[in-house]
Protein backbone atom coordinates (compact mmCIF):
# COMPACT_ATOMS: atom_id res chain seq x y z
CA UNK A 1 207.44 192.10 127.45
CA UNK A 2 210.87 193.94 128.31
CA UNK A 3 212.07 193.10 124.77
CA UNK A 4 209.30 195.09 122.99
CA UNK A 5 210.38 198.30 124.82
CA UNK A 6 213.37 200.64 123.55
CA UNK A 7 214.37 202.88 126.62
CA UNK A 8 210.99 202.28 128.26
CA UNK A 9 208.79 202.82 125.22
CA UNK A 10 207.00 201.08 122.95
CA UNK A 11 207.85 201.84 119.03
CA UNK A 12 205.58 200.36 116.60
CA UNK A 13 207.94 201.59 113.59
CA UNK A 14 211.15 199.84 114.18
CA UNK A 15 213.92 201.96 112.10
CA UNK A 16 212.81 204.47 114.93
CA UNK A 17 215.07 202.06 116.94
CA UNK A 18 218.07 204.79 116.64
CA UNK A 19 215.71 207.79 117.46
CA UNK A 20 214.99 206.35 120.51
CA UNK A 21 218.71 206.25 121.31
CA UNK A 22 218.65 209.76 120.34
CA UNK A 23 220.84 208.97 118.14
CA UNK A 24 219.25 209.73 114.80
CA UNK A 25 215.77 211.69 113.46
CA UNK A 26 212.77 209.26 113.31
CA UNK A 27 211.49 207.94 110.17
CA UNK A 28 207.63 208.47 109.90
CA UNK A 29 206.09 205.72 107.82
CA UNK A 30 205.57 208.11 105.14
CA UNK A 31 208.76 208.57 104.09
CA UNK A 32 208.79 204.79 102.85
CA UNK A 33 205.49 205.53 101.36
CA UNK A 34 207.39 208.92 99.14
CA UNK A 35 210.16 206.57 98.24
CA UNK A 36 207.60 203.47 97.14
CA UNK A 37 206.00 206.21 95.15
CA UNK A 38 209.04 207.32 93.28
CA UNK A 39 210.20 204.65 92.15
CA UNK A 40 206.82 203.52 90.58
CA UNK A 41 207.06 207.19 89.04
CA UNK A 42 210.24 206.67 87.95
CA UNK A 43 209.45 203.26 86.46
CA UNK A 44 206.39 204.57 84.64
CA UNK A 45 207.98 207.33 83.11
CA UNK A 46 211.20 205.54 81.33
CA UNK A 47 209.41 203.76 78.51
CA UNK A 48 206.90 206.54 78.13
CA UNK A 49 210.06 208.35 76.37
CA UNK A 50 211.62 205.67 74.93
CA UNK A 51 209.64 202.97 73.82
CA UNK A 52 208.33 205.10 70.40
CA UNK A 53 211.35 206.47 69.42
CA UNK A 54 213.26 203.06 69.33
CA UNK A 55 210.52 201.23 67.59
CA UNK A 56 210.30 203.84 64.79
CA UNK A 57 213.62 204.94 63.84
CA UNK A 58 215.55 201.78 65.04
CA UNK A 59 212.82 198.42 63.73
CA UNK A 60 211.34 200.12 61.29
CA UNK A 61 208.04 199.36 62.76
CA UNK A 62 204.90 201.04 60.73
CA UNK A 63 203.63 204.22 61.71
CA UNK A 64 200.09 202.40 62.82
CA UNK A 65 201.60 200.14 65.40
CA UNK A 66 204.14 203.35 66.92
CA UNK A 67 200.50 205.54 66.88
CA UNK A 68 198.81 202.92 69.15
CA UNK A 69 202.35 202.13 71.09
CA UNK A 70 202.12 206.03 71.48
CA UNK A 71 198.79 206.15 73.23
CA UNK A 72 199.47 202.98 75.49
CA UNK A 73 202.80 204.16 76.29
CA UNK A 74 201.14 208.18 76.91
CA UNK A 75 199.05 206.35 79.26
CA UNK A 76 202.03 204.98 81.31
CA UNK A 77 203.30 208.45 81.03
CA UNK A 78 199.92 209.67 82.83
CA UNK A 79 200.12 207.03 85.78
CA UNK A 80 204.00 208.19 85.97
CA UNK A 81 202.50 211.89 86.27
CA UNK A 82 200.08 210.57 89.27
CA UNK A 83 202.43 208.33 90.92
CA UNK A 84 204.98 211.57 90.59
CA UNK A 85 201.87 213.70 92.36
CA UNK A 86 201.39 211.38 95.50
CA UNK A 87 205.57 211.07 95.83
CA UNK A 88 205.73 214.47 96.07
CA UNK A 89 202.97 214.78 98.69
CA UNK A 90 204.38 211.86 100.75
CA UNK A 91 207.72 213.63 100.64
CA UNK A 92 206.01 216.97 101.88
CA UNK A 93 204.35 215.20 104.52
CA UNK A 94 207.54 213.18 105.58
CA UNK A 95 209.49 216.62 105.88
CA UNK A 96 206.82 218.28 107.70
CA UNK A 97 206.67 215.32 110.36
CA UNK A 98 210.61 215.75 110.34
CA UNK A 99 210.88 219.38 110.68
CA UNK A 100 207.65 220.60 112.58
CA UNK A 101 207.28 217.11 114.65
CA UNK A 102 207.54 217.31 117.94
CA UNK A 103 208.27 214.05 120.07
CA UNK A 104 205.83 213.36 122.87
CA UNK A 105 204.79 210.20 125.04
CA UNK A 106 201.55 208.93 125.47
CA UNK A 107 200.19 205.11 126.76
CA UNK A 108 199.07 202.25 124.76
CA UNK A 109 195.09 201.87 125.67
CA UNK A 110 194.71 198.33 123.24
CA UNK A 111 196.71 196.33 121.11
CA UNK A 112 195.57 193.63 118.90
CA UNK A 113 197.02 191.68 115.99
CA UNK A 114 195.43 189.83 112.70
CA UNK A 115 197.98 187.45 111.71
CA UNK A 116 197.30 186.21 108.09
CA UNK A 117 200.18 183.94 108.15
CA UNK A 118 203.32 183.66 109.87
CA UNK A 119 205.23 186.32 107.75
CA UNK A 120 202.09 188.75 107.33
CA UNK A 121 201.07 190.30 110.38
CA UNK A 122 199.35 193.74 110.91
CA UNK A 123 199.27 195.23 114.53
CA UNK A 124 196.79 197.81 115.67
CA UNK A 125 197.75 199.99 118.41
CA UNK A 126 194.82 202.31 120.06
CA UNK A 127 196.83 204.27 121.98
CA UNK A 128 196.37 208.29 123.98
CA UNK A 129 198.50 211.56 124.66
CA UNK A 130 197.69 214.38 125.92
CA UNK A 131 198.72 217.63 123.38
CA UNK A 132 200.74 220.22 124.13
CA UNK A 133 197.46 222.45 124.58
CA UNK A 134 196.37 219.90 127.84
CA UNK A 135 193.90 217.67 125.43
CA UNK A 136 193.46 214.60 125.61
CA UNK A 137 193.97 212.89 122.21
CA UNK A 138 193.18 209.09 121.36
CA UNK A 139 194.69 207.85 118.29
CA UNK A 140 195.34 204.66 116.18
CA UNK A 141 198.19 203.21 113.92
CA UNK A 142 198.54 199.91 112.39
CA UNK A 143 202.02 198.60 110.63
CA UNK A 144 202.90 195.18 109.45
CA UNK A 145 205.05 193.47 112.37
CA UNK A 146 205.42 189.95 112.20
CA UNK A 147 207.84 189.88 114.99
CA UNK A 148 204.89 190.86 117.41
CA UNK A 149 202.75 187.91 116.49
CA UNK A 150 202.77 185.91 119.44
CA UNK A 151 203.53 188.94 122.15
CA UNK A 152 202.22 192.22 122.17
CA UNK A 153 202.40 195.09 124.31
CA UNK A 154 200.00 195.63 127.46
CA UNK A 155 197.85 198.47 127.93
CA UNK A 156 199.56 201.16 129.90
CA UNK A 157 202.62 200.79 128.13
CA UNK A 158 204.96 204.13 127.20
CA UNK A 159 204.38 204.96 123.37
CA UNK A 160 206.05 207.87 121.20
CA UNK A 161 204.56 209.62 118.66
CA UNK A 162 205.85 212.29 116.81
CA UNK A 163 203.26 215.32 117.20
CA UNK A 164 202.68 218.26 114.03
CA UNK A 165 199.20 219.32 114.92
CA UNK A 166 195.55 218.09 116.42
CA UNK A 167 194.70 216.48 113.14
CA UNK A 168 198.56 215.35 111.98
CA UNK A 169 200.72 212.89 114.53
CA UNK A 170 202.41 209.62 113.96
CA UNK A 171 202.90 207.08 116.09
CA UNK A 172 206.69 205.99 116.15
């Protein structure tokens, strides 16, 4: 049980191994999400661009086939736009946890995990704190941790969480 805990506390998110340390910021879960989000923007919106303009002026393909290449490829373009959208929202929400956040400790009330395979494993952690107003707050988190499989963390243990407002905290 001694293994799951970094200085006494339980983090669910591992990569907040070196914020535990005090040694770094943490890294809310969301900021993987902005950069997953990105990239599939980024992705999307190359051949919307490109994919035209070579088939026209370098195959000599027939106006027809770039018209309906055009619309498929516009439609790319659109899911680029939407992917684009949600990055930028993830990256907004992953700055606000990073420079509003406030670290606070809480206990771990239930944890439970449903293990798919041996390489797929999502853990749930009910866990409460208590605001910085004196409330009582109960929350949840899951995250994929195969490493937790066969041992997870009792109830009562330390958690960390990283704290914005009533409605917006992360468990670390």
């Amino acid at each position: 049980m001694d293994e799951l805990l970094r200085d006494g506390v339980f983090l669910l998110n591992p990569e907040n191994d070196r914020f535990a340390s005090g040694s770094a910021r943490p890294a809310p879960a969301r900021l993987t999400e902005a950069l997953i989000w990105t990239l599939m923007g980024a992705l999307l919106l190359l051949p919307a661009a490109a994919v035209p303009v070579v088939l026209y002026f370098w195959f000599d393909v027939s106006l027809v086939i770039v018209a309906i290449l055009t619309v498929a490829v516009s439609a790319s373009f659109g899911l680029g736009v939407v992917s684009a959208r949600w990055a930028w929202r993830a990256w907004a929400a992953a700055l606000d946890y990073r420079r509003r956040g406030r670290l606070l400790h809480g206990r771990l009330l239930r944890s439970a995990a449903d293990a798919a395979s041996e390489l797929d494993c999502l853990v749930t952690i009910d866990f409460t704190f208590t605001d910085p107003d004196g409330l009582a707050v109960c929350g949840r988190a899951e995250q994929q941790r195969p490493d937790l499989a066969g041992c997870l963390p009792r109830r009562n243990t330390p958690v960390a969480l990283l704290y914005v407002s009533p409605e917006r905290y992360e468990l670390l």
